[in-house]
N, C-alpha and C. Protein backbone atom coordinates (compact mmCIF):
# COMPACT_ATOMS: atom_id res chain seq x y z
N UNK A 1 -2.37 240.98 71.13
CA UNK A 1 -2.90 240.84 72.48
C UNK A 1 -2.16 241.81 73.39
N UNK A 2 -3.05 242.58 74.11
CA UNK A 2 -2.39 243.41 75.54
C UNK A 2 -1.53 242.79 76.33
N UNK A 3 -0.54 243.09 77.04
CA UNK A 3 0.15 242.40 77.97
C UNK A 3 -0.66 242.13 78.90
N UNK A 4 -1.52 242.93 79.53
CA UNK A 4 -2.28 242.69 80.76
C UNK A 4 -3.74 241.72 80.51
N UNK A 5 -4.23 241.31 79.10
CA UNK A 5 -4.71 240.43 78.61
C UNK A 5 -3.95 239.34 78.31
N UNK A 6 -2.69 239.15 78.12
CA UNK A 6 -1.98 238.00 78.25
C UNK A 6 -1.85 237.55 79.98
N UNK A 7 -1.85 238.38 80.52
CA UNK A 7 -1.40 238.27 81.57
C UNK A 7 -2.69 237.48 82.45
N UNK A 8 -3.92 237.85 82.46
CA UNK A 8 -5.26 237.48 83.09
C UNK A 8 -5.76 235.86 81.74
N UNK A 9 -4.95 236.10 81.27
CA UNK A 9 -5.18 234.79 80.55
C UNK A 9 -4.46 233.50 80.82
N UNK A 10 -3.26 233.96 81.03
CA UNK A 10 -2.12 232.97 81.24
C UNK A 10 -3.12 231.82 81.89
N UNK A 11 -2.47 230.48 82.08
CA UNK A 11 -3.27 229.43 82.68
C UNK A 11 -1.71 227.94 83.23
N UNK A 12 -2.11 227.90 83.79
CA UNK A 12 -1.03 226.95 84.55
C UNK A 12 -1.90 225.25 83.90
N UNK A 13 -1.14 224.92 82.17
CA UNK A 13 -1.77 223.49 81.77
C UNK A 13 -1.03 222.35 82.35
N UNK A 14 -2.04 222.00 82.57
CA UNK A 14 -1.26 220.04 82.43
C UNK A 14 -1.71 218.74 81.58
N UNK A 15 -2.56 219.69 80.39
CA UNK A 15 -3.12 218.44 79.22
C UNK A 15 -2.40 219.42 77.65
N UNK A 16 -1.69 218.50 77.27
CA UNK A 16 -1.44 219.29 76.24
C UNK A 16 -1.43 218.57 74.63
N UNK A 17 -1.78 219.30 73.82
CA UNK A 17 -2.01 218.05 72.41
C UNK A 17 -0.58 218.17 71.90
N UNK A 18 -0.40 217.11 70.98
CA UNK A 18 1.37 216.73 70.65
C UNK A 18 1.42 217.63 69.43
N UNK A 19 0.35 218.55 69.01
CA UNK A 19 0.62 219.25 67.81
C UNK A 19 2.07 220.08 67.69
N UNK A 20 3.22 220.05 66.66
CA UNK A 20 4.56 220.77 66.86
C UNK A 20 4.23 222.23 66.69
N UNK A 21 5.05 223.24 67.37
CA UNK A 21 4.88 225.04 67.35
C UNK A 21 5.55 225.07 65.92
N UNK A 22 4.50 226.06 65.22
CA UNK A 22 5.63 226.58 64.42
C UNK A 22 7.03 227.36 64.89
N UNK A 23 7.96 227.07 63.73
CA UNK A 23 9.52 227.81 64.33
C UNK A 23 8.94 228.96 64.53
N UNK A 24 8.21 230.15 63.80
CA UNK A 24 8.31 231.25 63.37
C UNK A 24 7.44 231.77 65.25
N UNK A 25 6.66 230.75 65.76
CA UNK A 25 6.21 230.79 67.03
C UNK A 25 6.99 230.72 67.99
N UNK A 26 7.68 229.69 68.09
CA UNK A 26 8.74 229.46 68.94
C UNK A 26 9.86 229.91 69.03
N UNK A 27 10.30 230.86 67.44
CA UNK A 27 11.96 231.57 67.85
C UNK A 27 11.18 232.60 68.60
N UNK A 28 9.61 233.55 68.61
CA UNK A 28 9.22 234.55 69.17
C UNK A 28 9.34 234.47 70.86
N UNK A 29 8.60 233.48 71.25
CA UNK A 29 8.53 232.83 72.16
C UNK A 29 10.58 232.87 73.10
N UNK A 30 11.07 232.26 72.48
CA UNK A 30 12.52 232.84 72.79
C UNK A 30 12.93 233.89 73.24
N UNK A 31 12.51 234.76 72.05
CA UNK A 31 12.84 236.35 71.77
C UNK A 31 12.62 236.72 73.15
N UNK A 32 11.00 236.75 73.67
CA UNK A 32 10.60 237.47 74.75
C UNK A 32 11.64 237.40 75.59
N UNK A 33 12.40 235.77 76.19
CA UNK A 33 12.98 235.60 77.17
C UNK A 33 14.68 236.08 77.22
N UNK A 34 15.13 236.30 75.97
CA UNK A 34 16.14 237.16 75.52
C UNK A 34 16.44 238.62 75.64
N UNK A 35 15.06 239.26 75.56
CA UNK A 35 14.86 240.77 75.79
C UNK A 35 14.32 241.07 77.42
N UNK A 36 14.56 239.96 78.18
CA UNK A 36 13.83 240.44 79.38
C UNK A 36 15.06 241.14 80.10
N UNK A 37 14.36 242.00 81.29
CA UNK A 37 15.89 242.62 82.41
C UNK A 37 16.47 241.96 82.82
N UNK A 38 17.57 242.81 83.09
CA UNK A 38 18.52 241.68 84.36
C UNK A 38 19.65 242.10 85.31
N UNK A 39 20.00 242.54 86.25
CA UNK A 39 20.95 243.45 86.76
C UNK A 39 22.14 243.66 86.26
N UNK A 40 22.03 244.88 86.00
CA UNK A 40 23.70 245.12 85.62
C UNK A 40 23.89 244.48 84.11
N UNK A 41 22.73 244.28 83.59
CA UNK A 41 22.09 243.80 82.11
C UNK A 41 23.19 242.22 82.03
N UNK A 42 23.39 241.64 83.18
CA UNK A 42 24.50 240.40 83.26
C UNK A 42 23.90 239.20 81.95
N UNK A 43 22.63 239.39 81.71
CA UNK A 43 22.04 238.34 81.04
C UNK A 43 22.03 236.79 81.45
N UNK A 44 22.00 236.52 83.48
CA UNK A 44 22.66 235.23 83.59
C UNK A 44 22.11 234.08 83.09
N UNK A 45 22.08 233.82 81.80
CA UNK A 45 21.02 232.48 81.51
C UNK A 45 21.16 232.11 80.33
N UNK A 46 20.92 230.72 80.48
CA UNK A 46 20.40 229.95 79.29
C UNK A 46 19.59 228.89 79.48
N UNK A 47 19.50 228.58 78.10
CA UNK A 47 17.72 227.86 77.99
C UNK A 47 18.21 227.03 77.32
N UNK A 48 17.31 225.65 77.93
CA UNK A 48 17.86 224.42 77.08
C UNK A 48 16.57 223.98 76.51
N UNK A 49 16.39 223.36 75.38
CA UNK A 49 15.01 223.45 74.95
C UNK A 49 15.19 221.79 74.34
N UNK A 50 14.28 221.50 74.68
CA UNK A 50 13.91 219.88 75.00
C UNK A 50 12.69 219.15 74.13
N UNK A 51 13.32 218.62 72.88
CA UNK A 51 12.36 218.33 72.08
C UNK A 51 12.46 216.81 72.05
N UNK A 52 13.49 216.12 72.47
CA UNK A 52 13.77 214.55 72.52
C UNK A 52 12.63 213.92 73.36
N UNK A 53 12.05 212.84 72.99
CA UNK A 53 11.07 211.97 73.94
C UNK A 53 11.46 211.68 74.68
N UNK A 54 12.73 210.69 74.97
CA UNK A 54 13.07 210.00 75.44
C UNK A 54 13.70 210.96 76.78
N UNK A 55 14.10 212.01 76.64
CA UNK A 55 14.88 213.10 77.95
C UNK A 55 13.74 213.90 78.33
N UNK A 56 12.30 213.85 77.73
CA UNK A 56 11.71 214.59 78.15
C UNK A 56 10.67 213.66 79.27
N UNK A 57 10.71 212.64 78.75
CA UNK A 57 10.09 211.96 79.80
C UNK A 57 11.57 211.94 81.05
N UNK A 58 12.48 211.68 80.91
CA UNK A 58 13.62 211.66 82.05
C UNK A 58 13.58 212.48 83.24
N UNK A 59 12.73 213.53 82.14
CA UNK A 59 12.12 215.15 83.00
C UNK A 59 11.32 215.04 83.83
N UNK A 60 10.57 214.23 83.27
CA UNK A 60 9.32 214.18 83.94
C UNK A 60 9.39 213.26 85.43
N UNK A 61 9.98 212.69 85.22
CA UNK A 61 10.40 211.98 86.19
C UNK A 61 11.11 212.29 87.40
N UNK A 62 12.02 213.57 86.76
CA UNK A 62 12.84 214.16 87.89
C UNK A 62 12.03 214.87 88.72
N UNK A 63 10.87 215.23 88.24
CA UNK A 63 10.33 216.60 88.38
C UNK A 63 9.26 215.60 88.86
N UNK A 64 8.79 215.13 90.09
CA UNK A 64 7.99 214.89 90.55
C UNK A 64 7.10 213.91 90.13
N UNK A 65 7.37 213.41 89.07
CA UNK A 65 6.93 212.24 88.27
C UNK A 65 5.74 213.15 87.46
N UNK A 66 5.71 214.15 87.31
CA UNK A 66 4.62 214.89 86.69
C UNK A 66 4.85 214.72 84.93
N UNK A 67 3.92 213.65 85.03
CA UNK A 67 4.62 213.03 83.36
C UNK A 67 3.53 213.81 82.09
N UNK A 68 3.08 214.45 82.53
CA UNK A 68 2.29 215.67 81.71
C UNK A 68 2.91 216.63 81.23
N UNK A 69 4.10 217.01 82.03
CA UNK A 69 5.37 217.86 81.34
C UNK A 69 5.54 217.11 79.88
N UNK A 70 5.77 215.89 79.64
CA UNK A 70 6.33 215.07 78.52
C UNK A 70 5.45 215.38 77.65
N UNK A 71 4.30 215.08 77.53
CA UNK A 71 2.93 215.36 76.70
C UNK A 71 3.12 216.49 75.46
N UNK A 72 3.96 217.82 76.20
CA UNK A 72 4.16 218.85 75.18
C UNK A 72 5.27 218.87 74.62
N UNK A 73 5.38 219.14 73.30
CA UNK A 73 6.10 219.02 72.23
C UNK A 73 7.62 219.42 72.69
N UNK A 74 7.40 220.12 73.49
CA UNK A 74 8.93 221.55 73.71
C UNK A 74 8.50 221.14 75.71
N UNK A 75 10.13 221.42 76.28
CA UNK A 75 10.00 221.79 77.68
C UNK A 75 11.63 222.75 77.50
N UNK A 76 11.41 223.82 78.23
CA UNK A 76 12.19 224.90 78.50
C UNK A 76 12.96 224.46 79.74
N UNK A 77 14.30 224.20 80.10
CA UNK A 77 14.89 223.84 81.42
C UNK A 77 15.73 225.80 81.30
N UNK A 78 15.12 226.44 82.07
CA UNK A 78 15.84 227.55 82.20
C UNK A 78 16.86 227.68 83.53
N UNK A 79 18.47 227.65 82.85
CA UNK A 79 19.53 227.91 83.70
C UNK A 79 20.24 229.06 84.17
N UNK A 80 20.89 229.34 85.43
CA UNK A 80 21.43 230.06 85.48
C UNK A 80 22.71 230.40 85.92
N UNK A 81 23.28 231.82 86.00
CA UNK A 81 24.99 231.39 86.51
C UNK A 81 25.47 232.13 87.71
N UNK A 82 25.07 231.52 88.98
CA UNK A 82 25.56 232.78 89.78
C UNK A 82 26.58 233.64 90.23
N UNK A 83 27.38 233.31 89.05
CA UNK A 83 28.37 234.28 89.41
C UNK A 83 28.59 235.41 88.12
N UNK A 84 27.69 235.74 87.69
CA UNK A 84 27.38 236.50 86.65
C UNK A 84 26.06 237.05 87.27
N UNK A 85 25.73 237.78 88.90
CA UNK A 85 25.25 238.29 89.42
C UNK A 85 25.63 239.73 90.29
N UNK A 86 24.49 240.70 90.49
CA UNK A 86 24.76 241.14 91.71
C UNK A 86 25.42 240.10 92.93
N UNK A 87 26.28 239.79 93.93
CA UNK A 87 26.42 239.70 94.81
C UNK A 87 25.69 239.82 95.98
N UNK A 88 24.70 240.92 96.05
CA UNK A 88 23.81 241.12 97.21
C UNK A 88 22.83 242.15 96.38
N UNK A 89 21.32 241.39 96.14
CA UNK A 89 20.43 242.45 95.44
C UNK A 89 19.64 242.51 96.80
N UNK A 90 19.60 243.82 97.19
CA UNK A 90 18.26 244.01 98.62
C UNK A 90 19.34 243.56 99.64
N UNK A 91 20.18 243.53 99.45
CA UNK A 91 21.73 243.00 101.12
C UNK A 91 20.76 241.37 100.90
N UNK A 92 19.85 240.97 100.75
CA UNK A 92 19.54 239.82 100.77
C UNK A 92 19.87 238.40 100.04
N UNK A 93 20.11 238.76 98.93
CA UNK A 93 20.24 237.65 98.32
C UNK A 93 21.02 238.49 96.89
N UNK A 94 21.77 237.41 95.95
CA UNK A 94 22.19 237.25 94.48
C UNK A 94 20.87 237.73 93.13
N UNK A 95 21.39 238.58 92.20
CA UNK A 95 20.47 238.58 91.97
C UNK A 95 20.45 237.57 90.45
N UNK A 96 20.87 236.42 90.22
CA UNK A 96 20.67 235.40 89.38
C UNK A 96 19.41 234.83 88.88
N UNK A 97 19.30 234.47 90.10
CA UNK A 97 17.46 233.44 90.12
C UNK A 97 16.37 234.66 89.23
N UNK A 98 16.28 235.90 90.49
CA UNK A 98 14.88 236.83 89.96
C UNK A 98 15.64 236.80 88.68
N UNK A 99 16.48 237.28 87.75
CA UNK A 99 17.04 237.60 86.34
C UNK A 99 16.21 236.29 85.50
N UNK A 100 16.72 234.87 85.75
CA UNK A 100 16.06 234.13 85.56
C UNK A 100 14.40 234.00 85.50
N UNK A 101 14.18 233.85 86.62
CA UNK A 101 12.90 234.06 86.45
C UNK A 101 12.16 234.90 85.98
N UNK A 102 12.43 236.08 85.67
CA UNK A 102 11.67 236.99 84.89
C UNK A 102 12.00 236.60 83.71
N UNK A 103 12.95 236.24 82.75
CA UNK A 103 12.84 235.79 81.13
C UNK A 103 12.09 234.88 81.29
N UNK A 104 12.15 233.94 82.05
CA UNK A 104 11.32 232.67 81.81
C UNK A 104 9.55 233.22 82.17
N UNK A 105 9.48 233.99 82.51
CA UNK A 105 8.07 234.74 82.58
C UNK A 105 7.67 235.30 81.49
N UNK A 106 8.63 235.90 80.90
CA UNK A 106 8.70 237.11 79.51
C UNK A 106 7.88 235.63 78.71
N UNK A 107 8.54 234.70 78.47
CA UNK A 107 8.76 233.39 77.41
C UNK A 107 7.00 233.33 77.86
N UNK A 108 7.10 232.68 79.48
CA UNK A 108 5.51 232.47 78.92
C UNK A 108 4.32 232.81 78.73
N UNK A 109 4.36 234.85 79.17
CA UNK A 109 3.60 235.34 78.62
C UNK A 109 3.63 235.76 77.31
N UNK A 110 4.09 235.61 76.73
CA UNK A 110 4.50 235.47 74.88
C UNK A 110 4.08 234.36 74.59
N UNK A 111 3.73 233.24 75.19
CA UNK A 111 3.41 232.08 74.49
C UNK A 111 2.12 232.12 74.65
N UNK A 112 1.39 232.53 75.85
CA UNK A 112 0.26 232.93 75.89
C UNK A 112 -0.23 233.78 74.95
N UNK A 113 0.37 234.72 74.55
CA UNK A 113 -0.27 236.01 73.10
C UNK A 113 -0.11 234.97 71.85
N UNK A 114 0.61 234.03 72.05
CA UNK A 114 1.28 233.47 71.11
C UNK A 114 -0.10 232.13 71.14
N UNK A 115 -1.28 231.84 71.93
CA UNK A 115 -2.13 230.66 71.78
C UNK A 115 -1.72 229.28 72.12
N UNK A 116 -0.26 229.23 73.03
CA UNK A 116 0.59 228.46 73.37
C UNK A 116 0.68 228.18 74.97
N UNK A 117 0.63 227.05 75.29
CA UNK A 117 0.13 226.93 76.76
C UNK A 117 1.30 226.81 77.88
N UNK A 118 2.12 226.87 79.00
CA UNK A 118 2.96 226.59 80.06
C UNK A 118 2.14 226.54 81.39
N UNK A 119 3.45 225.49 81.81
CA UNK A 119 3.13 225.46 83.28
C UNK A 119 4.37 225.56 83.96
N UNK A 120 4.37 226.60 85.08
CA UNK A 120 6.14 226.85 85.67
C UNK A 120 5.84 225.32 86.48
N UNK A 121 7.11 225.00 86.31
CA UNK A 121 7.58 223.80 86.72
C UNK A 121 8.57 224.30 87.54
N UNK A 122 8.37 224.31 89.61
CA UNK A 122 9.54 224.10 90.03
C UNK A 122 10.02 222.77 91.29
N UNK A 123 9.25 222.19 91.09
CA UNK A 123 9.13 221.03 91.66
C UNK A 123 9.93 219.90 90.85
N UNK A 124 11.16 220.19 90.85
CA UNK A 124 12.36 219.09 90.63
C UNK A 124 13.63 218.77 90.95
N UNK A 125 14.38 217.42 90.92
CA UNK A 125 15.38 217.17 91.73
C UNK A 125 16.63 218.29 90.57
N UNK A 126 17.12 219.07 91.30
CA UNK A 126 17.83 219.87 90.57
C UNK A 126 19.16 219.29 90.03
N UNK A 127 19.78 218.16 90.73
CA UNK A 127 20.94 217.58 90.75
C UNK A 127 20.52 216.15 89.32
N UNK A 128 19.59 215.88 89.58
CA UNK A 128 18.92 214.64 88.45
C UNK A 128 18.85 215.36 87.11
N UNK A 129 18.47 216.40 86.80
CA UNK A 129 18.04 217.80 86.26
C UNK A 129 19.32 217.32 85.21
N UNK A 130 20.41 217.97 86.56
CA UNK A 130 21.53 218.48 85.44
C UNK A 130 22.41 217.34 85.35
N UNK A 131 22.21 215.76 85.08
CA UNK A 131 23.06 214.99 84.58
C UNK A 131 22.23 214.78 84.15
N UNK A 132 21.32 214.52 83.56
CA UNK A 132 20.12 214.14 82.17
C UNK A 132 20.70 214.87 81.45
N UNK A 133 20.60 216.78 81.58
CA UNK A 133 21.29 217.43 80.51
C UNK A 133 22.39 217.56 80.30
N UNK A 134 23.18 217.19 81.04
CA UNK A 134 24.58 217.10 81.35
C UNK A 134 24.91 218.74 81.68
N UNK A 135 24.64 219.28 82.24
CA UNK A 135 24.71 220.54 82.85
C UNK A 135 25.61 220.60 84.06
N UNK A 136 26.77 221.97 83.78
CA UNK A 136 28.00 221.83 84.74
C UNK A 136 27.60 222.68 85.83
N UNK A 137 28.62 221.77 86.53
CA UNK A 137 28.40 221.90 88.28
C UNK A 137 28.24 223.37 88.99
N UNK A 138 28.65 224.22 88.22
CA UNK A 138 28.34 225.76 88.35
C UNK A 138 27.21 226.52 87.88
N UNK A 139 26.59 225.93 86.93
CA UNK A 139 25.21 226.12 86.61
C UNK A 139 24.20 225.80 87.37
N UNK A 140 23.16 226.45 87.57
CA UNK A 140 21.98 226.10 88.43
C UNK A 140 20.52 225.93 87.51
N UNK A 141 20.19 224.99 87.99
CA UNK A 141 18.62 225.23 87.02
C UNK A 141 17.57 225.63 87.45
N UNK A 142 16.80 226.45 87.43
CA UNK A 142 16.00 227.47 88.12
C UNK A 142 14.41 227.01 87.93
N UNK A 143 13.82 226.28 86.58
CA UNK A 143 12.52 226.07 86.68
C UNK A 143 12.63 225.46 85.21
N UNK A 144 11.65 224.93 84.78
CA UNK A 144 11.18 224.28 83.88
C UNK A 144 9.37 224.40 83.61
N UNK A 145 9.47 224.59 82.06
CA UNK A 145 8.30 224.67 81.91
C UNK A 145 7.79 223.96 80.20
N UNK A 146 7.14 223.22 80.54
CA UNK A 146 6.24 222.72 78.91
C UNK A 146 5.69 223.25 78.29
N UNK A 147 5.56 223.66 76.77
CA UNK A 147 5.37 224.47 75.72
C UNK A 147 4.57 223.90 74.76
N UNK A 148 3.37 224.06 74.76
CA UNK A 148 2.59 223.25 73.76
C UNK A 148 1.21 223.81 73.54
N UNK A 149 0.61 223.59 72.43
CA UNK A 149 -0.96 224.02 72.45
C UNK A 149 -1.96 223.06 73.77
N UNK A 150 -2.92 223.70 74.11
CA UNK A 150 -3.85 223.06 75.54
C UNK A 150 -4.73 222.28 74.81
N UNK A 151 -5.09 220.28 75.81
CA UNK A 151 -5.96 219.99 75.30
C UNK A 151 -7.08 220.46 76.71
N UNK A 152 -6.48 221.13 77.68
CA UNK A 152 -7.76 221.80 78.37
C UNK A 152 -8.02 223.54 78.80
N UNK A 153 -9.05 223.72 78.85
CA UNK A 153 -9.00 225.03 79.15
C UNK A 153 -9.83 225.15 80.71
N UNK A 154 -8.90 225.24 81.61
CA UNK A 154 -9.59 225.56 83.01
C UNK A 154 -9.90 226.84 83.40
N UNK A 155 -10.57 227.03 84.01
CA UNK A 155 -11.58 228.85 84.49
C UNK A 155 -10.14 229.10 85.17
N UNK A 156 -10.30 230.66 85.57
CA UNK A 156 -9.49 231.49 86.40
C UNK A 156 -9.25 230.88 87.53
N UNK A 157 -7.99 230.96 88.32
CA UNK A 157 -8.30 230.70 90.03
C UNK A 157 -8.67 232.15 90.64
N UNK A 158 -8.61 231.55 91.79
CA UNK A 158 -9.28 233.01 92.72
C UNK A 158 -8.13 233.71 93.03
N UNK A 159 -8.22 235.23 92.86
CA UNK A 159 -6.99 235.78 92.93
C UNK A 159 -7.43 236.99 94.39
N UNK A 160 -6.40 237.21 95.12
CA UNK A 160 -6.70 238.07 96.35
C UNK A 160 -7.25 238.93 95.45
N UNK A 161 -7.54 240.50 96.60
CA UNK A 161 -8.11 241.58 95.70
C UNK A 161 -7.22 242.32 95.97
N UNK A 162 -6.67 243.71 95.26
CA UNK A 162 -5.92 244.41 95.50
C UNK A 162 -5.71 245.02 96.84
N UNK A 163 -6.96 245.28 97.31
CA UNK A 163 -7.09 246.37 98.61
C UNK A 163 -6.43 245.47 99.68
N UNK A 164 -6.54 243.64 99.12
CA UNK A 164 -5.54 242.87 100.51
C UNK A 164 -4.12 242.98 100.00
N UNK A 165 -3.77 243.36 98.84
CA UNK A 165 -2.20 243.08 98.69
C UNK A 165 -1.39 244.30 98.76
N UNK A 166 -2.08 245.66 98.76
CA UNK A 166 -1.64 247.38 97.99
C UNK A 166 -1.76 247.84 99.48
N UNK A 167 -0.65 248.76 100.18
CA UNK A 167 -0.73 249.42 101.14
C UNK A 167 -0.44 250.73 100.50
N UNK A 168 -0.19 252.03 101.22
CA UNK A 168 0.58 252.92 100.45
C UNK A 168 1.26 253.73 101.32
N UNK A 169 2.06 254.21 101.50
CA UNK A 169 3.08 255.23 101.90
C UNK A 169 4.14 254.30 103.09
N UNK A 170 3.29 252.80 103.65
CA UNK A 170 3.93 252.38 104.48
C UNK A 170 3.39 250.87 104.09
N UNK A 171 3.83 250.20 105.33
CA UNK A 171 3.25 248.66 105.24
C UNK A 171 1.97 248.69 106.36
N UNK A 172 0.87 248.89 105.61
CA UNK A 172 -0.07 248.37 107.09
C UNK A 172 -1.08 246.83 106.42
């Protein structure tokens, strides 16, 4: 599959069947989020991968009570470390989180080529988060997402059109 066909495919699920990934799917699925960029190649992250029932519903719970997270076999809690950052990326901000968030993007457009469904999950109590996993106080958890084959397939949403998002030489 094309990246940019993974990409117009991707789908944000929330029905998922309990069928298990193969390993040979899921170490790939990894891979992507291992090989993604990151400033100053810091690598700030790790991935906790959540196959227990019993903590995955815990998840679900933290996270807005969205108990459809639980449903899929695998949930990804992707962490990060901010002090294994730029200091100021853009004078604006650390650059930890975007590092983060782009592997965890890599992961789920690979799972998508891969016939494998996610939904970014960032709607959760971050502090509930990390004593379920027992995750230390210097770690941050950045998003979560469920990993499983779809028991639905919903149409596209409506996406702007380029000519509203693309300026060129300036901002108009």
């Amino acid at each position: 599959m094309e990246v940019l066909e993974a990409i117009r495919k991707r789908r944000s699920i929330r029905k998922y069947k309990g069928d298990p990934l193969p390993e040979d799917t899921f170490h790939r699925i990894l891979e992507a989020g291992r090989l993604a960029p990151s400033g100053k190649n810091f690598q700030p992250w790790k991935f906790i991968v959540v196959r227990d029932e019993r903590i995955k519903h815990q998840l679900a719970e933290a996270s807005a009570r969205q108990y459809f997270i639980a449903e899929a076999p695998i949930i990804i809690v992707a962490c990060g470390f901010p002090e294994q950052s730029y200091a100021r990326l853009g004078r604006y901000m650390s650059s930890w989180a975007v590092d983060v968030a782009i592997a965890l993007q890599q992961m789920m457009l690979q799972a998508t080529a891969e016939g494998v469904s996610t939904c970014w999950i960032g709607a959760f109590e971050e502090q509930e988060v990390k004593k379920i996993l027992q995750v230390p106080e210097e770690v941050r958890v950045l998003g979560l997402t469920p990993l499983g084959y779809p028991a639905e397939d919903p149409p596209a949403r409506p996406r702007k059109p380029l000519e509203q998002i693309i300026s060129y030489d300036r901002y108009y």
